[in-house]
Protein backbone atom coordinates (compact mmCIF):
# COMPACT_ATOMS: atom_id res chain seq x y z
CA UNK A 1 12.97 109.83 -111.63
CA UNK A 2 15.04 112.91 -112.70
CA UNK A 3 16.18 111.79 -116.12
CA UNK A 4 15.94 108.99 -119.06
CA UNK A 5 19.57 107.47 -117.30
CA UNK A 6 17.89 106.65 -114.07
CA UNK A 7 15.89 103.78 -116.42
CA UNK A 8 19.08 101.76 -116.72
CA UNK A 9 19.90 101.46 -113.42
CA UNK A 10 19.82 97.37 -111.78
CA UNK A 11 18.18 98.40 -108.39
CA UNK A 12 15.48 100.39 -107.04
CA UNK A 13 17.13 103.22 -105.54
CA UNK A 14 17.71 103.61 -101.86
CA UNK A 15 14.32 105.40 -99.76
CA UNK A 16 15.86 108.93 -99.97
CA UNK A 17 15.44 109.36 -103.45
CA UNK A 18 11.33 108.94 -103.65
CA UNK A 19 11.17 112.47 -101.50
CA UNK A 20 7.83 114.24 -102.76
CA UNK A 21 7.73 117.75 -103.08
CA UNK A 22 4.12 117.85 -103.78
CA UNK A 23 3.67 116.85 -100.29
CA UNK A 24 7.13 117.99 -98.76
CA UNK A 25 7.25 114.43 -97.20
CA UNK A 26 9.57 111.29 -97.44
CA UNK A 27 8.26 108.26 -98.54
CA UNK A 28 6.66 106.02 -95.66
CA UNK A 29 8.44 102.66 -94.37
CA UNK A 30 5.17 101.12 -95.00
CA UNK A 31 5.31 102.19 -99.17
CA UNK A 32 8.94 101.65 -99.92
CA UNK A 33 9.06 97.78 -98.39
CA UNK A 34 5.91 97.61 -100.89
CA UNK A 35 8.11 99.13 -103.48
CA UNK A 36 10.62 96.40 -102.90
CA UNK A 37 8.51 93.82 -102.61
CA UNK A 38 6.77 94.87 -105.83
CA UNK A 39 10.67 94.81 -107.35
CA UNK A 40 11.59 91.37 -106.38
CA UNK A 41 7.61 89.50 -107.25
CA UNK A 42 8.36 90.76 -110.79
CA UNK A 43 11.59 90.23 -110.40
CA UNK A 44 12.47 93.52 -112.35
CA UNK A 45 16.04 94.14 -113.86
CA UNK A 46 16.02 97.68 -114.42
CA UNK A 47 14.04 101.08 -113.46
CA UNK A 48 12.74 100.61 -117.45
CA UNK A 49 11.24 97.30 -115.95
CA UNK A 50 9.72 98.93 -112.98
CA UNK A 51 8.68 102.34 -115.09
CA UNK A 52 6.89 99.95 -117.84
CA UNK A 53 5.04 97.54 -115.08
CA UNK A 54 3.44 101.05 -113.14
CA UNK A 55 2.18 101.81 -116.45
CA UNK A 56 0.37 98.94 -117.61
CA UNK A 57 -0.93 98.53 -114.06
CA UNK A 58 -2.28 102.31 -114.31
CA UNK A 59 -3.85 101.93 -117.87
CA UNK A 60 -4.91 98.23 -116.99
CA UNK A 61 -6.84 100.02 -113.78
CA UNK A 62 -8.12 103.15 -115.86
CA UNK A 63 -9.44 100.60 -118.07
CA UNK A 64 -11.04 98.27 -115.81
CA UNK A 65 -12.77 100.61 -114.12
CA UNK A 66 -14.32 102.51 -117.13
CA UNK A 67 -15.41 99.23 -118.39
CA UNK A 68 -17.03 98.85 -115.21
CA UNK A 69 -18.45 102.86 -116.00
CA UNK A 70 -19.68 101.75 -118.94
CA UNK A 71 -21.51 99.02 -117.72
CA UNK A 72 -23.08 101.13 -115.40
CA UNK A 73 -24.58 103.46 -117.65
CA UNK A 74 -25.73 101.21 -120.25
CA UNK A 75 -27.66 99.26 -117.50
CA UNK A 76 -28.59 102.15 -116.02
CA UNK A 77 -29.58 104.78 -118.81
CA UNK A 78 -29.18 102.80 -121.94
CA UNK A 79 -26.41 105.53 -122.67
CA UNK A 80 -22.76 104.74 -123.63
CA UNK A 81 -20.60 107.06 -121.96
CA UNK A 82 -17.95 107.19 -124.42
CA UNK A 83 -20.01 108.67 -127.31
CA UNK A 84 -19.83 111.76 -124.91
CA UNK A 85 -16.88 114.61 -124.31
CA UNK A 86 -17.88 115.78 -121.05
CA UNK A 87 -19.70 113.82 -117.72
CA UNK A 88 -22.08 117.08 -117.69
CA UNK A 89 -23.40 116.22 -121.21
CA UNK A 90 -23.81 112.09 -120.20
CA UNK A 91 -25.24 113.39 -117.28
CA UNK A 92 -28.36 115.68 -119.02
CA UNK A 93 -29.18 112.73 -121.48
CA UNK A 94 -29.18 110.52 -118.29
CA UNK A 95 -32.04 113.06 -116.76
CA UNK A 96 -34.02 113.51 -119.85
CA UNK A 97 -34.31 110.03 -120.65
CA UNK A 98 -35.36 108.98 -116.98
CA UNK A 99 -37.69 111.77 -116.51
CA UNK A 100 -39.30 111.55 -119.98
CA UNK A 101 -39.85 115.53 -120.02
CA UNK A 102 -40.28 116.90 -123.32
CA UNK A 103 -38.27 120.02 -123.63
CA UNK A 104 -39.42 123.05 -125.96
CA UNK A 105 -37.08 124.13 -128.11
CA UNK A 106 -36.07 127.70 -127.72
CA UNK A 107 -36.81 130.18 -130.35
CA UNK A 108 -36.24 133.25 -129.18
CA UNK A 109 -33.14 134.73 -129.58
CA UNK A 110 -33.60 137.10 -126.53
CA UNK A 111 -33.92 134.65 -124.13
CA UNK A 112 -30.00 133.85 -124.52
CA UNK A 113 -28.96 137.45 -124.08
């Protein structure tokens, strides 16, 4: 996709037109016929049609699996993984609460320098 009027068009376009120049690589065989088979199942209309379904498959996937995450955790730790900003931070609650150590809090302003 190089622009908004490549979401009109009625057809997936042809196999030299999904070059990637992350990898410097044509598309396989193997992934375009899975392109076009993916185009005619849901029988799509437009790119739009084709742009909107890899979406909702992406975010449906994202979701399923932190769901799964979740699940996890709570099982696991009793912790909910989205009450935290970084996997570093679930990840010390996660060791304090399984090892039960007591830490002391630090007091001394030289031991940060």
């Amino acid at each position: 996709m190089d622009g908004f009027d490549n979401l009109g068009k009625a057809s997936l376009p042809p196999k030299t037109k999904f070059f990637s120049k992350l990898n410097n690589e044509d598309i396989s065989d193997v992934d375009y016929k899975r392109a076009q088979t993916v185009w005619n199942t849901f029988n799509m209309q437009t790119m739009r049609d084709y742009h909107d379904l890899y979406l909702k498959t992406d975010v449906l996937l994202l979701a399923d699996v932190m769901e799964n995450f979740r699940k996890v955790c709570k099982t696991n730790y009793g912790l909910d993984p989205m009450w935290y900003y970084t996997a570093p931070g679930l990840a010390w609650d996660a060791a304090l609460k399984l090892t039960e150590v007591e830490l002391e809090l630090t007091s001394d302003p030289d031991m940060y320098l």
